[in-house]
Protein backbone atom coordinates (compact mmCIF):
# COMPACT_ATOMS: atom_id res chain seq x y z
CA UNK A 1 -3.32 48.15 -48.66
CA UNK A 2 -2.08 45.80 -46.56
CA UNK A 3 -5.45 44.93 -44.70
CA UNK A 4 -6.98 44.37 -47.52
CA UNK A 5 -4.04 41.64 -48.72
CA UNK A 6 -5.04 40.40 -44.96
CA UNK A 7 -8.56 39.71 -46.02
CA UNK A 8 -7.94 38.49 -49.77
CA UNK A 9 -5.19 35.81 -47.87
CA UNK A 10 -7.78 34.77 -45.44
CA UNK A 11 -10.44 34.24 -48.07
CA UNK A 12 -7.99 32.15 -50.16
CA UNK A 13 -7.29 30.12 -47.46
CA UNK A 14 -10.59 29.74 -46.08
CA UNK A 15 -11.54 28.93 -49.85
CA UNK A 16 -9.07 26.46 -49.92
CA UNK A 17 -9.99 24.32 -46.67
CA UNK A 18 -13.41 24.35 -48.26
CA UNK A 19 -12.50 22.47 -51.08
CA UNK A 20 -10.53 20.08 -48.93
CA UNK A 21 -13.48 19.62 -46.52
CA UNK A 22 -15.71 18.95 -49.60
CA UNK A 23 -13.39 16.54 -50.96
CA UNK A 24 -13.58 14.88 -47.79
CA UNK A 25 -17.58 14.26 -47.70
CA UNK A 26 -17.64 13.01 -51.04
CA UNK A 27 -14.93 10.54 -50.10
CA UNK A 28 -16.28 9.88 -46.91
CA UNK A 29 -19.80 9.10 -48.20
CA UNK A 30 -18.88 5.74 -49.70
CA UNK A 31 -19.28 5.09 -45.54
CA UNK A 32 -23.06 5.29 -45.81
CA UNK A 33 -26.01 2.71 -45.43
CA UNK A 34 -29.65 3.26 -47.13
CA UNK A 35 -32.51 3.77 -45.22
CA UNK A 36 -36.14 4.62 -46.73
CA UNK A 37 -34.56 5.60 -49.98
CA UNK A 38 -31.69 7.80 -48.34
CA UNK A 39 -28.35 7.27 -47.90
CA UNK A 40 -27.22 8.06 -44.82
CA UNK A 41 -23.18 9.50 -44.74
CA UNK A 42 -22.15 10.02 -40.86
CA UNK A 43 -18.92 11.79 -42.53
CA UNK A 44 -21.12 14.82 -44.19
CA UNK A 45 -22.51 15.65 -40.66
CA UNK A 46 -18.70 16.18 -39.43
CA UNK A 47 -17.53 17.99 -42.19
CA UNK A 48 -20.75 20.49 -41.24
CA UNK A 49 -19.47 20.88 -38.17
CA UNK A 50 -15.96 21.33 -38.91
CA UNK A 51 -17.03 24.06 -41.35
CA UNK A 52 -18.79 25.83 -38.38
CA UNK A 53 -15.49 25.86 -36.39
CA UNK A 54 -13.20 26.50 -39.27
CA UNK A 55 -14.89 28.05 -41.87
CA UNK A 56 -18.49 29.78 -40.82
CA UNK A 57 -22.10 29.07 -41.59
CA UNK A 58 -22.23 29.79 -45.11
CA UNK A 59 -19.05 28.38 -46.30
CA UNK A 60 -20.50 25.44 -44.57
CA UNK A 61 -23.57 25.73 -46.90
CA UNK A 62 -21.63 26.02 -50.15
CA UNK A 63 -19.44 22.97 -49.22
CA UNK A 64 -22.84 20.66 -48.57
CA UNK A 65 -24.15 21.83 -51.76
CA UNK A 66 -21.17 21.01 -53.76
CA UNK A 67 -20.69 17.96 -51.92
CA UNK A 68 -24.41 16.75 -51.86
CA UNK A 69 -24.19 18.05 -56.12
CA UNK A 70 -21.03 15.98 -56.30
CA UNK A 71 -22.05 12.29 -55.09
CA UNK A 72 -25.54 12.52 -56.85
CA UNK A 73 -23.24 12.91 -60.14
CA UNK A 74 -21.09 10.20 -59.07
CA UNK A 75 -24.24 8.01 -57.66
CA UNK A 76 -22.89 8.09 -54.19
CA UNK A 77 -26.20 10.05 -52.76
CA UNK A 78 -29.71 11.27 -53.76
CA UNK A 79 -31.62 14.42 -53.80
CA UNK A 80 -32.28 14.07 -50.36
CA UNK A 81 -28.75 14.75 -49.30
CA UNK A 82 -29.30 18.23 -50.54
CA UNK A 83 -31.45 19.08 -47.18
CA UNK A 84 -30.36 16.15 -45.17
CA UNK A 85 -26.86 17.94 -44.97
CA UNK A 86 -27.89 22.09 -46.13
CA UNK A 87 -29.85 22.43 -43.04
CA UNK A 88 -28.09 20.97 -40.84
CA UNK A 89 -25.06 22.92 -41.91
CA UNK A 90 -26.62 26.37 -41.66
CA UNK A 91 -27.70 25.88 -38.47
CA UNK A 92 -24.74 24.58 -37.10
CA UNK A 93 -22.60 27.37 -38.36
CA UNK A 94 -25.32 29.93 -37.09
CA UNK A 95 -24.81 28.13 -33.42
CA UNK A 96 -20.88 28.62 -33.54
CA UNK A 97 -21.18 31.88 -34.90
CA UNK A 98 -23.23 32.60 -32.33
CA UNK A 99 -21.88 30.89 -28.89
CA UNK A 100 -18.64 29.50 -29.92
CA UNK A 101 -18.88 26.68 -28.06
CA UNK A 102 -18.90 23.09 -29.94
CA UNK A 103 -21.41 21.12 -27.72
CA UNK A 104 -23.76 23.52 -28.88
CA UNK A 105 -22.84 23.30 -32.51
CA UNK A 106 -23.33 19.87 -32.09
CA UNK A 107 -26.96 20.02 -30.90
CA UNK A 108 -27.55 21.97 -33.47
CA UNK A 109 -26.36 20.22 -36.28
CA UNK A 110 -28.40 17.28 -34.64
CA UNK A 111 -31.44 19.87 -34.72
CA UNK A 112 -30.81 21.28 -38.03
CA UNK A 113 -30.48 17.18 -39.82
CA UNK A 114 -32.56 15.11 -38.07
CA UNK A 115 -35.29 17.35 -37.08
CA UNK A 116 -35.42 20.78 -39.89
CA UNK A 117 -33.87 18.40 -42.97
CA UNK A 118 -36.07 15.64 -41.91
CA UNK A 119 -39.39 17.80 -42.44
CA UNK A 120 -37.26 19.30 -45.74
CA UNK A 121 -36.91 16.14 -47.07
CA UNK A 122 -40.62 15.32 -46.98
CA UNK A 123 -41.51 17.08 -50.04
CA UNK A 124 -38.30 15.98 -52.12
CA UNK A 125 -39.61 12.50 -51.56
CA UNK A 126 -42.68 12.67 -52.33
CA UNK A 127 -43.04 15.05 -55.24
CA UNK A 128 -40.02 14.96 -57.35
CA UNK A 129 -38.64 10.56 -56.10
CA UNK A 130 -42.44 9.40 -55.94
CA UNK A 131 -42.04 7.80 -52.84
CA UNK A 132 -45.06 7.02 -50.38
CA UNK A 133 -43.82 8.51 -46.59
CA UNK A 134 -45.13 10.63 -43.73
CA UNK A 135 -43.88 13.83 -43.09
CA UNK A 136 -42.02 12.71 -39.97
CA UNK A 137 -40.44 9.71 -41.78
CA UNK A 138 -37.07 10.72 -42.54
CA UNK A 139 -36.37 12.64 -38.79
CA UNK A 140 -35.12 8.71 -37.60
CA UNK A 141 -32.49 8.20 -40.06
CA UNK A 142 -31.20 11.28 -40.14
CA UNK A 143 -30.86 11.50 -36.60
CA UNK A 144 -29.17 8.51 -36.83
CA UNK A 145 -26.22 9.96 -39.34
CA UNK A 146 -25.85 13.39 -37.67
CA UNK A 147 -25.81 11.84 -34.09
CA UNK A 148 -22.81 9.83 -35.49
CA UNK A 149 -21.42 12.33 -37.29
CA UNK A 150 -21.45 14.79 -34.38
CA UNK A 151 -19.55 12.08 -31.79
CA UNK A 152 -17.42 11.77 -34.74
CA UNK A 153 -16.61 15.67 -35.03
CA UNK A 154 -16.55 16.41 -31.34
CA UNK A 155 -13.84 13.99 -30.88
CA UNK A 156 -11.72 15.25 -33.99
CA UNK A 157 -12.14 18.71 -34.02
CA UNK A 158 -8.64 19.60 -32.34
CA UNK A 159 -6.81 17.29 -34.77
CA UNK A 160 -8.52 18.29 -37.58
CA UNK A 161 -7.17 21.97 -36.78
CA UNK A 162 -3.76 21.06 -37.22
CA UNK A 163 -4.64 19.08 -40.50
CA UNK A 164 -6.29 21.74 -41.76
CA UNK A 165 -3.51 23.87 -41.27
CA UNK A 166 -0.92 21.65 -43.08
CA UNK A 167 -3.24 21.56 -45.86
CA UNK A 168 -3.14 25.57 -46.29
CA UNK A 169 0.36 25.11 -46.41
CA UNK A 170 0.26 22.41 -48.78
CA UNK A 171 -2.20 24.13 -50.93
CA UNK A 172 0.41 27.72 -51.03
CA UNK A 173 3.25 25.39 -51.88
CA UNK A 174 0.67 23.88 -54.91
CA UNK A 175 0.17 27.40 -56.03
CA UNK A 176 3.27 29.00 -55.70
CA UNK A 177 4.30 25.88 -57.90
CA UNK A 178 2.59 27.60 -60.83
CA UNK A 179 4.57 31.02 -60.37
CA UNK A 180 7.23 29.99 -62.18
CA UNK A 181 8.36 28.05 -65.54
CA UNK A 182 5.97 25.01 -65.14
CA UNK A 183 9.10 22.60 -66.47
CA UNK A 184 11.32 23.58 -63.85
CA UNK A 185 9.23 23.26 -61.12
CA UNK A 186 8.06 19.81 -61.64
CA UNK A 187 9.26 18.34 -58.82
CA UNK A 188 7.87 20.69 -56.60
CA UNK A 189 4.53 20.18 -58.12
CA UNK A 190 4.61 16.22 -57.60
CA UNK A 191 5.61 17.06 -53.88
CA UNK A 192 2.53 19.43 -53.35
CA UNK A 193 0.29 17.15 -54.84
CA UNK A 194 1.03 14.48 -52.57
CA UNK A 195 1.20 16.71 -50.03
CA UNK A 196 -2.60 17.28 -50.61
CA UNK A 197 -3.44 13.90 -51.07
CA UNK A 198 -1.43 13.28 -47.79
CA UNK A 199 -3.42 15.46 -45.68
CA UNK A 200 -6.93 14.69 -47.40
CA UNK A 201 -6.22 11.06 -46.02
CA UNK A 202 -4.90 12.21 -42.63
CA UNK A 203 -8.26 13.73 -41.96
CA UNK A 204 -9.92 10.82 -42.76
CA UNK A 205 -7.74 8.60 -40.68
CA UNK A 206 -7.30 11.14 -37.83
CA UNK A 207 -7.77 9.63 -34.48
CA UNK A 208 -8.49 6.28 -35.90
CA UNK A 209 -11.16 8.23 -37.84
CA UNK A 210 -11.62 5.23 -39.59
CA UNK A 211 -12.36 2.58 -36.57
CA UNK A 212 -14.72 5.34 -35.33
CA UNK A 213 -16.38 5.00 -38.62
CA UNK A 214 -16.24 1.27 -38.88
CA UNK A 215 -17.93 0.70 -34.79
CA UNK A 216 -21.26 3.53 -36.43
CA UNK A 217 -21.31 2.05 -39.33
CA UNK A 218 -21.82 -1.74 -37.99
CA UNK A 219 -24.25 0.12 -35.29
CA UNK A 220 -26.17 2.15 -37.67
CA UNK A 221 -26.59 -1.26 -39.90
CA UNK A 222 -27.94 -2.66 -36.90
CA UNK A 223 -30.10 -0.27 -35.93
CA UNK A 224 -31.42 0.54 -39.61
CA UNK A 225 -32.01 -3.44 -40.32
């Protein structure tokens, strides 16, 4: 019936901004600096917390694991991104499921990284990468990456609404693209593609995303060195 072409819509589209918000965190990561073997990405922290907003808490799971999955097979990231962005993102999305309220999702993300994947990180380290560190020894740079990535997020989120929107529509266009005779719709395909690419760059560069990035970055370096 017609609620349930309400709910298979909704999960299209929310399946959609997933993808985008994954493709984002890969591409964001190449904004990272190592610390004790990790690499910390400031970007993967926001896109947890947009996915708590947007998306819920275990969309927000799936999208770290794909992401985190995604720059160890490019070499962007290690193992330990799998709980230094996992945790954080389940209990961010719990928080916002919970209180709706963003300063709150915040804290929590901060929580979930820097505190939860710190600890979770302890035994990937030492076990499977063979490195020599205390149990506590990750907690300080991941708190260092989700703090930034939280200011970051906090800042964004309203923009990053109506980006995400444009997106959907950009992604329907895409699709209805393939509805018809693929040769006469050609044009239509090249103008939903760069549609995509379009918005995929506007949340990157929303709000001068990228001097936000550029100011943590140079901090972070400073701090980590």
């Amino acid at each position: 019936g017609e609620g349930r072409g309400v709910r298979q819509q909704t999960a299209v589209k929310k399946l959609a901004i997933a993808s985008l918000l994954t493709a984002v965190a890969v591409v964001g990561s190449l904004v990272s600096f190592p610390v004790l073997g990790s690499r910390c990405s400031p970007v993967q922290h926001m896109v947890n917390i947009l996915c708590a907003v947007f998306l819920g808490p275990w969309y927000g799971v799936a999208c770290a694991f794909a992401a985190s999955f995604l720059r160890n097979l490019l070499g962007l990231g290690t193992l330990l991104a799998f709980p230094g962005s996992m945790v954080g993102a389940l209990v961010c999305g719990l928080t916002y499921w919970g209180t709706r309220n963003l300063g709150a999702t915040c804290v929590g993300e901060v929580f979930g990284t820097g505190i939860l994947g710190g600890l979770a990180a302890w035994p990937i380290a030492t076990l499977i990468l063979g490195q020599s560190v205390a149990v506590y020894g990750y907690m300080g740079p991941f708190l260092i990456s989700t703090v930034g990535g939280s200011i970051i997020a906090a800042s964004s989120v309203r923009d990053a609404s109506g980006l995400l929107s444009r997106a959907w529509a950009a992604c329907r266009s895409f699709w209805g693209s393939f509805s018809s005779v693929p040769w006469l719709r050609k044009s239509r395909m090249a103008d939903s593609c760069s549609c995509a690419a379009s918005t995929i760059l506007e949340v990157l560069a929303s709000s001068q995303l990228h001097l936000r990035l550029t100011l943590l970055f140079s901090s972070f370096s400073s701090l980590a060195s």
